[in-house]
N, C-alpha and C. Protein backbone atom coordinates (compact mmCIF):
# COMPACT_ATOMS: atom_id res chain seq x y z
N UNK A 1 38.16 109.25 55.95
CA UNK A 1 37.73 110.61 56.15
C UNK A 1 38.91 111.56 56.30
N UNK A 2 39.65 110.90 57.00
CA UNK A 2 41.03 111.74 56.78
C UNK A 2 41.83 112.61 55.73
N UNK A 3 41.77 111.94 54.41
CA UNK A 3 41.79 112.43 53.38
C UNK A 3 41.06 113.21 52.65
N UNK A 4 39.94 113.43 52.95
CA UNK A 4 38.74 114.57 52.43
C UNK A 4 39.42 115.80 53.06
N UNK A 5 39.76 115.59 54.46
CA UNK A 5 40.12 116.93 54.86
C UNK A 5 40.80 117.41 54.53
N UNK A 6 42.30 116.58 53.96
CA UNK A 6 43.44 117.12 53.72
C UNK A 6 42.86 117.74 52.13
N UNK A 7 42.21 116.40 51.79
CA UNK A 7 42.01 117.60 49.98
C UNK A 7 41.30 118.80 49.83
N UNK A 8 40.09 118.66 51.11
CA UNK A 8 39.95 120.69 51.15
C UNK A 8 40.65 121.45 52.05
N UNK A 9 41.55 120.98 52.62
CA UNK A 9 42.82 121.68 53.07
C UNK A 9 43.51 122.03 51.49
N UNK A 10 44.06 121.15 50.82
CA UNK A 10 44.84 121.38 49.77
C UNK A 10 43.89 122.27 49.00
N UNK A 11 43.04 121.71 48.35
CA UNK A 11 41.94 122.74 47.54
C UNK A 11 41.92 124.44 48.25
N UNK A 12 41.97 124.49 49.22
CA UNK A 12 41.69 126.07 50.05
C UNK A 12 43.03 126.58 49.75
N UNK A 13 43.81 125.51 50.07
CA UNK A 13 45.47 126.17 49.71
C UNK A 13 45.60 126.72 48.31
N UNK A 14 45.29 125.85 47.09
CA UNK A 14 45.31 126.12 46.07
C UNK A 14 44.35 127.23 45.34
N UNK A 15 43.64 127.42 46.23
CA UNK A 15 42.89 128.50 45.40
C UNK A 15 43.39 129.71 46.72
N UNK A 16 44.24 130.03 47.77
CA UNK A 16 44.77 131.16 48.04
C UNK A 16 45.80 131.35 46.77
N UNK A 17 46.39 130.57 46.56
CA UNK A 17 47.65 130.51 45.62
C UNK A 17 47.36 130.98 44.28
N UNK A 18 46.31 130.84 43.93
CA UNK A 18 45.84 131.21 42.68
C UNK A 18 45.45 132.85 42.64
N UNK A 19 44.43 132.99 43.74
CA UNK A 19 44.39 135.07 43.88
C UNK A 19 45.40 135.87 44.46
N UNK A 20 46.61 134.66 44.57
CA UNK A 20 47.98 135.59 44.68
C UNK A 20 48.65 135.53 43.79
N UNK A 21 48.43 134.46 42.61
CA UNK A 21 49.58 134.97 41.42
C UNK A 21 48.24 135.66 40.38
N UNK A 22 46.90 135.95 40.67
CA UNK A 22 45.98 136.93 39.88
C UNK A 22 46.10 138.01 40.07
N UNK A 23 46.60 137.98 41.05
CA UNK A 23 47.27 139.38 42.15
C UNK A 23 48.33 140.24 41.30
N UNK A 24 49.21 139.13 41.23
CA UNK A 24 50.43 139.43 40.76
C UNK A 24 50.62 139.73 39.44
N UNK A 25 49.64 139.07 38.53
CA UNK A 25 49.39 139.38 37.06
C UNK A 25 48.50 140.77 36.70
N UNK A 26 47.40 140.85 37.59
CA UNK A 26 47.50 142.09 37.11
C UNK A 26 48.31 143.72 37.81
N UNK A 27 49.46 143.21 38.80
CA UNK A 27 50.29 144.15 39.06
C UNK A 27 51.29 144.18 37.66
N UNK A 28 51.40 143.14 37.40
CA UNK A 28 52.31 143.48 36.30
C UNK A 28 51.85 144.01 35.25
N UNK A 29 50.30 143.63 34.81
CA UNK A 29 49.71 144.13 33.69
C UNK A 29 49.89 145.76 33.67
N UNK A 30 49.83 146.46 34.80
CA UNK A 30 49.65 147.58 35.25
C UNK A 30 50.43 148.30 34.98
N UNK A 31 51.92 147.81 35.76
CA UNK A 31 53.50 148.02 35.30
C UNK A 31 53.54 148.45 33.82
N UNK A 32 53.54 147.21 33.31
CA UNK A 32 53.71 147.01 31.77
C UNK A 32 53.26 148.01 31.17
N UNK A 33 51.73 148.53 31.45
CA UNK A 33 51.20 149.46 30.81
C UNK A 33 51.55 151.32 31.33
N UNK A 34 52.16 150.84 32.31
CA UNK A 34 53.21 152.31 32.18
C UNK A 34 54.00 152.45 31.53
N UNK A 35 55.14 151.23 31.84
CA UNK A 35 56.57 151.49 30.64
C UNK A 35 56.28 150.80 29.37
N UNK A 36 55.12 150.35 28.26
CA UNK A 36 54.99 150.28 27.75
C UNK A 36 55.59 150.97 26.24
N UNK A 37 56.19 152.53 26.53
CA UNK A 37 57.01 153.13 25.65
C UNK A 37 57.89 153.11 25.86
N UNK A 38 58.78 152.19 26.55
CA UNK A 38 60.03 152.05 26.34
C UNK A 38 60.94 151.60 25.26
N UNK A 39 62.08 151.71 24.59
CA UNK A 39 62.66 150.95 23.78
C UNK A 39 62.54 149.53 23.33
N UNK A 40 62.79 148.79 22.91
CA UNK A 40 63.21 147.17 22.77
C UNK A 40 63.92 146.54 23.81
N UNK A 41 65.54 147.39 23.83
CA UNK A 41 66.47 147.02 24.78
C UNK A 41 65.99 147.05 26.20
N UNK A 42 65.74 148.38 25.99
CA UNK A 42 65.03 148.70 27.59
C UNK A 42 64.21 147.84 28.02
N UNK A 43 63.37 147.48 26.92
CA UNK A 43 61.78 146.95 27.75
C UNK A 43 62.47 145.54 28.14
N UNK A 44 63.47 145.13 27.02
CA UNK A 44 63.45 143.58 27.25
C UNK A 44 64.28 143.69 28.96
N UNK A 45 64.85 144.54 29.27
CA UNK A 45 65.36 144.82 30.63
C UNK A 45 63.92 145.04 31.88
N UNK A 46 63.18 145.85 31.40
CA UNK A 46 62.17 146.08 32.38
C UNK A 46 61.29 145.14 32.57
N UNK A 47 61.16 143.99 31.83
CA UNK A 47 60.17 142.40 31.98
C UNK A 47 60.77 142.18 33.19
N UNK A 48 62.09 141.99 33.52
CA UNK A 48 62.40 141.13 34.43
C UNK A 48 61.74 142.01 36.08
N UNK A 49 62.60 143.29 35.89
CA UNK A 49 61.77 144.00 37.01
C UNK A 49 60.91 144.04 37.11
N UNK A 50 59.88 144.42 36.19
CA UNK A 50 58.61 144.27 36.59
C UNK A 50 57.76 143.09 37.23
N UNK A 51 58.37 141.95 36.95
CA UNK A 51 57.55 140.78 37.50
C UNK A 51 57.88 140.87 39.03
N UNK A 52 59.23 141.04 39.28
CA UNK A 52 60.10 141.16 40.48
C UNK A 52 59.37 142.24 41.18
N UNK A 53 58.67 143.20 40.80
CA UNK A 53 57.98 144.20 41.12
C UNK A 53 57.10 143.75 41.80
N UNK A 54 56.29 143.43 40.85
CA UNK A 54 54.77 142.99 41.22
C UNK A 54 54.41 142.05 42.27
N UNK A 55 55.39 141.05 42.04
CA UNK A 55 55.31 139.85 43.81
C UNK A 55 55.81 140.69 44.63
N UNK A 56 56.60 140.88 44.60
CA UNK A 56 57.01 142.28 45.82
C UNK A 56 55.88 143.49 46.49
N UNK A 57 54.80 143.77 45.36
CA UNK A 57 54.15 144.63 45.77
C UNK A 57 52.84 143.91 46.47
N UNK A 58 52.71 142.74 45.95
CA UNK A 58 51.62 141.90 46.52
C UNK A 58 52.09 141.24 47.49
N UNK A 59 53.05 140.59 47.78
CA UNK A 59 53.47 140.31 49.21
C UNK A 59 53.80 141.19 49.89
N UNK A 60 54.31 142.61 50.37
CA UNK A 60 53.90 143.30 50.70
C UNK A 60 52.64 143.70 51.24
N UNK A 61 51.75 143.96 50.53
CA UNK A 61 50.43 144.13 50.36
C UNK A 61 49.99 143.23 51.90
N UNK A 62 50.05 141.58 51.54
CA UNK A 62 49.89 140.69 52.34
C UNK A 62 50.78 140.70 53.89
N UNK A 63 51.96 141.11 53.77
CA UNK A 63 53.11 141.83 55.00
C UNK A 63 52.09 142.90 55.35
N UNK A 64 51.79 143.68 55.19
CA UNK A 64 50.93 144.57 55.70
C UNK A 64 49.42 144.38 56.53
N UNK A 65 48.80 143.49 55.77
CA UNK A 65 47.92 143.06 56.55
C UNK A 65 47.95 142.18 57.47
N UNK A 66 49.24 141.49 57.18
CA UNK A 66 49.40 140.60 58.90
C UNK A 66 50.02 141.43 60.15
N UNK A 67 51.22 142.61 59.50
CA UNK A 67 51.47 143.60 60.53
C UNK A 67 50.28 144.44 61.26
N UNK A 68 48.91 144.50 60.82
CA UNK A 68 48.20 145.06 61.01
C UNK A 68 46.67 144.85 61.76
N UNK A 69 46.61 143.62 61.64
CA UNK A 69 46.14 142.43 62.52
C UNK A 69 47.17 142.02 63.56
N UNK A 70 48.83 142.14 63.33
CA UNK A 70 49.15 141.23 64.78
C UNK A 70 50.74 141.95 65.62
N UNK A 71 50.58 143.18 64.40
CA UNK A 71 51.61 144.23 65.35
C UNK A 71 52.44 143.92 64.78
N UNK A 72 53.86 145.18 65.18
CA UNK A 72 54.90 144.89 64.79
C UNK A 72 56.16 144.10 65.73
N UNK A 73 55.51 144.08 67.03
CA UNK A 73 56.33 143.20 68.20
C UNK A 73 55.92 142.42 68.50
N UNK A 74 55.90 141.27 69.09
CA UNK A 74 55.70 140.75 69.98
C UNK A 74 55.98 140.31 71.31
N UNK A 75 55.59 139.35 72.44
CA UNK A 75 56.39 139.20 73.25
C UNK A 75 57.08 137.66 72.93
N UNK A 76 58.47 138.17 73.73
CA UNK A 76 59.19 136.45 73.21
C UNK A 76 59.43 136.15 74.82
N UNK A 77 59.69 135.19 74.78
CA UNK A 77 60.58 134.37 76.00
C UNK A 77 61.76 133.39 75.76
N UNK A 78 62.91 133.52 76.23
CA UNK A 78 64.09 132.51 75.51
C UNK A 78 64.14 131.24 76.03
N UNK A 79 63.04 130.86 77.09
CA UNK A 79 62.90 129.64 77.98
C UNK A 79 61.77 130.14 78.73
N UNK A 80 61.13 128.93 79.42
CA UNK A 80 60.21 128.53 80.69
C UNK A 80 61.12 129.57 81.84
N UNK A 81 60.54 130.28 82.46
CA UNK A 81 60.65 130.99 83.72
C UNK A 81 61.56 132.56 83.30
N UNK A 82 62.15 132.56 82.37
CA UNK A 82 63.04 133.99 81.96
C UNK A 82 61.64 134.75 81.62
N UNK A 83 62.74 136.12 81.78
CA UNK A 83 61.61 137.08 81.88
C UNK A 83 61.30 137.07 80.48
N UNK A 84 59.76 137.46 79.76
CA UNK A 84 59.34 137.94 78.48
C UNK A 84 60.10 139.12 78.04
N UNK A 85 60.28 139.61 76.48
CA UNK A 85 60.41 140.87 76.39
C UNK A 85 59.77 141.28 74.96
N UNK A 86 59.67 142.36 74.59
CA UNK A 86 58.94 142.60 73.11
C UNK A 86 59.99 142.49 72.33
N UNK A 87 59.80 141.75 71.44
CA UNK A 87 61.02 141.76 69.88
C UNK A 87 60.04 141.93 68.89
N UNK A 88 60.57 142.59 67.78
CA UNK A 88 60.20 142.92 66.23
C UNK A 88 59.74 141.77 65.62
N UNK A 89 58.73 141.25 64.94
CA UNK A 89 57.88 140.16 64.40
C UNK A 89 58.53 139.93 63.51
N UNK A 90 59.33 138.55 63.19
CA UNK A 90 59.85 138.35 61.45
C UNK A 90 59.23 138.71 60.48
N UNK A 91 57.80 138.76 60.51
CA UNK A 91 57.01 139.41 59.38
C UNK A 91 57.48 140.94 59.13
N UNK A 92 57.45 141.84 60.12
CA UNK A 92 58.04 143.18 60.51
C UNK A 92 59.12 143.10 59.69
N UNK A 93 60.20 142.55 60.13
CA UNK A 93 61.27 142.42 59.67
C UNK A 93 61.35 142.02 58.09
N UNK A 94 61.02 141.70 57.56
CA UNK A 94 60.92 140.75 55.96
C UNK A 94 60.55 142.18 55.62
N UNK A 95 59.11 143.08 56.09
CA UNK A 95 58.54 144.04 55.41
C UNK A 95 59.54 145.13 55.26
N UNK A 96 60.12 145.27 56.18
CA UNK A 96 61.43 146.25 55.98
C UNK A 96 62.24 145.91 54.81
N UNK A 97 63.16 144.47 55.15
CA UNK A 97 64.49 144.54 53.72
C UNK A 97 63.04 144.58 52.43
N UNK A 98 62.01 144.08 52.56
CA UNK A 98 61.35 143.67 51.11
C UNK A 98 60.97 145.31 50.69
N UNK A 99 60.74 145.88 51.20
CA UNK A 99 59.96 147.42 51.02
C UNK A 99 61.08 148.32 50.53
N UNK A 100 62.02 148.15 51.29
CA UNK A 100 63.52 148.80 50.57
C UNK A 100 63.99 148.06 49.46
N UNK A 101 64.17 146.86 49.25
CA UNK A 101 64.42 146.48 47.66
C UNK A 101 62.99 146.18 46.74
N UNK A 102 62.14 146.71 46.69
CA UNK A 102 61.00 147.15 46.20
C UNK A 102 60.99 148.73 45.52
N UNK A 103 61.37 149.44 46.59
CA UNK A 103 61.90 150.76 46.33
C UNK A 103 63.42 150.54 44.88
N UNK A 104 63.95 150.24 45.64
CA UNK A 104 65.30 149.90 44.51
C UNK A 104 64.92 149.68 43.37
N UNK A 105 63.63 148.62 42.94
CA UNK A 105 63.49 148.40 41.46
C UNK A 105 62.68 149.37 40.98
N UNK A 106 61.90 149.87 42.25
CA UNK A 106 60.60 151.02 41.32
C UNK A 106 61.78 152.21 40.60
N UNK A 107 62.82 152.33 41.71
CA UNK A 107 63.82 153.40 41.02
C UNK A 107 64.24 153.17 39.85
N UNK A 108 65.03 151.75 39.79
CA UNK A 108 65.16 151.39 38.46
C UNK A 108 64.56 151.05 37.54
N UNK A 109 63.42 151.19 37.60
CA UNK A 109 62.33 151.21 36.46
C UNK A 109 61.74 152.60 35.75
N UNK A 110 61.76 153.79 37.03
CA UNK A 110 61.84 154.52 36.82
C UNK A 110 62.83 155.53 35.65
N UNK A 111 63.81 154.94 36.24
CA UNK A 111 65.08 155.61 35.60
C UNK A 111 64.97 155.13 34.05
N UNK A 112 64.47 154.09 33.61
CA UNK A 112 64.54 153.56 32.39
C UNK A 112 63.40 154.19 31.16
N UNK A 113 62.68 154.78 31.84
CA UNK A 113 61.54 155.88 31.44
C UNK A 113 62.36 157.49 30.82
N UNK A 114 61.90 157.78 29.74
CA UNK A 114 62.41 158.80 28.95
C UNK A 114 62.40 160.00 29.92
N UNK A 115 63.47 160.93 29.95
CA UNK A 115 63.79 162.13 30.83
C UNK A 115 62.90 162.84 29.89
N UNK A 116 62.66 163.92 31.03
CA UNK A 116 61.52 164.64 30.46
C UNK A 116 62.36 166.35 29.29
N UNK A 117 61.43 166.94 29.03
CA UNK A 117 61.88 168.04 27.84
C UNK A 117 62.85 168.67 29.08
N UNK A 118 64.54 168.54 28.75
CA UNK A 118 64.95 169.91 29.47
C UNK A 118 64.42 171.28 30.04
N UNK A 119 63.26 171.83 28.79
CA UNK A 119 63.35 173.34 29.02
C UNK A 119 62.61 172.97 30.12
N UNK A 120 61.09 172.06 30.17
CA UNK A 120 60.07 171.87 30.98
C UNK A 120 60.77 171.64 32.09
N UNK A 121 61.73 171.28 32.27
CA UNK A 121 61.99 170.36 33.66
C UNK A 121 62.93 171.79 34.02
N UNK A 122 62.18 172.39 35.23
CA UNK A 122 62.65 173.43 36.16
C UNK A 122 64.55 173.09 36.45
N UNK A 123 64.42 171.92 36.94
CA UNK A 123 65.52 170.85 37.58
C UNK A 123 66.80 170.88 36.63
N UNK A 124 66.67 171.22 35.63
CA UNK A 124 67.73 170.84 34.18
C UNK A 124 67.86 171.89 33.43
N UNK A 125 66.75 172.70 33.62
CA UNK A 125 67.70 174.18 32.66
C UNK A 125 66.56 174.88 32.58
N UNK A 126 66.36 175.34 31.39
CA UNK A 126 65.65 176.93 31.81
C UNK A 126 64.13 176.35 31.50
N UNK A 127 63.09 176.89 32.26
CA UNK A 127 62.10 176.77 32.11
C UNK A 127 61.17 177.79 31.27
N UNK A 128 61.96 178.89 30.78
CA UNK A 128 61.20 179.95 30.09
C UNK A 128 60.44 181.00 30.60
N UNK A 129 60.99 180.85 32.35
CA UNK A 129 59.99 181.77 33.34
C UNK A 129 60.50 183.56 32.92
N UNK A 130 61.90 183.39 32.59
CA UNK A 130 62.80 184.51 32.41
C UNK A 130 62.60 185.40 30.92
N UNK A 131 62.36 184.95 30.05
CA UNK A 131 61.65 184.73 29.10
C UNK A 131 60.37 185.62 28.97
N UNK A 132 59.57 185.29 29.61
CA UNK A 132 58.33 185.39 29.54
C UNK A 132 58.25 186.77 30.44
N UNK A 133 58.86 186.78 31.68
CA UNK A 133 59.27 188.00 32.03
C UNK A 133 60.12 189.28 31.43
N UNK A 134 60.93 188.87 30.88
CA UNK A 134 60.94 190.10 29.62
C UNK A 134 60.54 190.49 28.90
N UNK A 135 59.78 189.38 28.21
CA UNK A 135 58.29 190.25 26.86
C UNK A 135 57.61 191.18 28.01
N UNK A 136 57.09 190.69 29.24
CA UNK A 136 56.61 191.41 29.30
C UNK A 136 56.80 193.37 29.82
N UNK A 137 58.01 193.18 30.12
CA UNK A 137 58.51 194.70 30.17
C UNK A 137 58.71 195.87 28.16
C-alpha cells in the first residue's frame, strides 16, 4: 500500500508540473505574438528571452500567491529559548532579485521592437503641433 501512495503523490506532482510548463507555453505563445515582426537576427535573439520570460512570469505569478497566503515575514528563532524576530520569507526574497531580472529582459525585448515614426514620437523630434499652429494663423 505504500506505493499507491507514493504513485498518487508522484501522479499529483506530475500533473502540477504539467499546468506549469502549459503555463509557460502559452506565456510564450503570447510573447511571440507581440514580437512576431521582428527581423530574423533579432527574432532568433528574442526566442531565447522570451522563454526566459515566460518561466519568470509564471513563477512569479506562483511567488505571488504564496507571498499572499503567507506574508512577506515571518517569525524566526536562531535556537530553543532566544528571542523570535520577523525576517523577510526566502520566497519574498527570490520575488525581489526574480522581478528585477524579469524587468531586465522585458526591457530587452522591448528595445528589440522597431522605434516608433520620429515625427510621431513627441520624445524625438517634432510632432507637427507647430505646424499645424501656423496654418492656422
Amino acid at each position: 500500500m505504500g506505493t499507491s501512495k507514493k504513485t498518487d503523490e508522484e501522479k499529483e506532482k506530475n500533473k502540477q508540473v504539467g499546468a506549469i510548463k502549459a503555463r509557460i507555453t502559452r506565456e510564450e505563445t503570447r510573447l511571440t505574438a507581440v514580437f512576431k515582426n521582428l527581423p530574423p537576427n533579432e527574432k532568433a535573439v528574442a526566442v531565447g528571452l522570451i522563454q526566459r520570460a515566460a518561466y519568470m512570469r509564471v513563477t512569479l505569478e506562483d511567488y505571488e500567491k504564496d507571498i499572499n497566503a503567507g506574508g512577506s515575514v515571518e517569525p524566526f528563532q536562531q535556537k530553543a529559548g532566544a528571542p523570535s524576530f520577523d525576517r523577510v520569507r526566502p520566497v519574498a526574497q527570490l520575488y525581489t532579485t526574480l522581478a528585477k531580472n524579469y524587468q531586465t529582459i522585458i526591457k530587452q525585448l522591448t528595445d528589440l521592437l522597431p522605434k516608433g515614426d520620429e515625427v510621431s514620437d513627441p520624445k524625438k523630434g517634432d510632432d507637427g503641433f507647430d505646424d499645424f499652429v501656423n496654418k492656422k494663423n
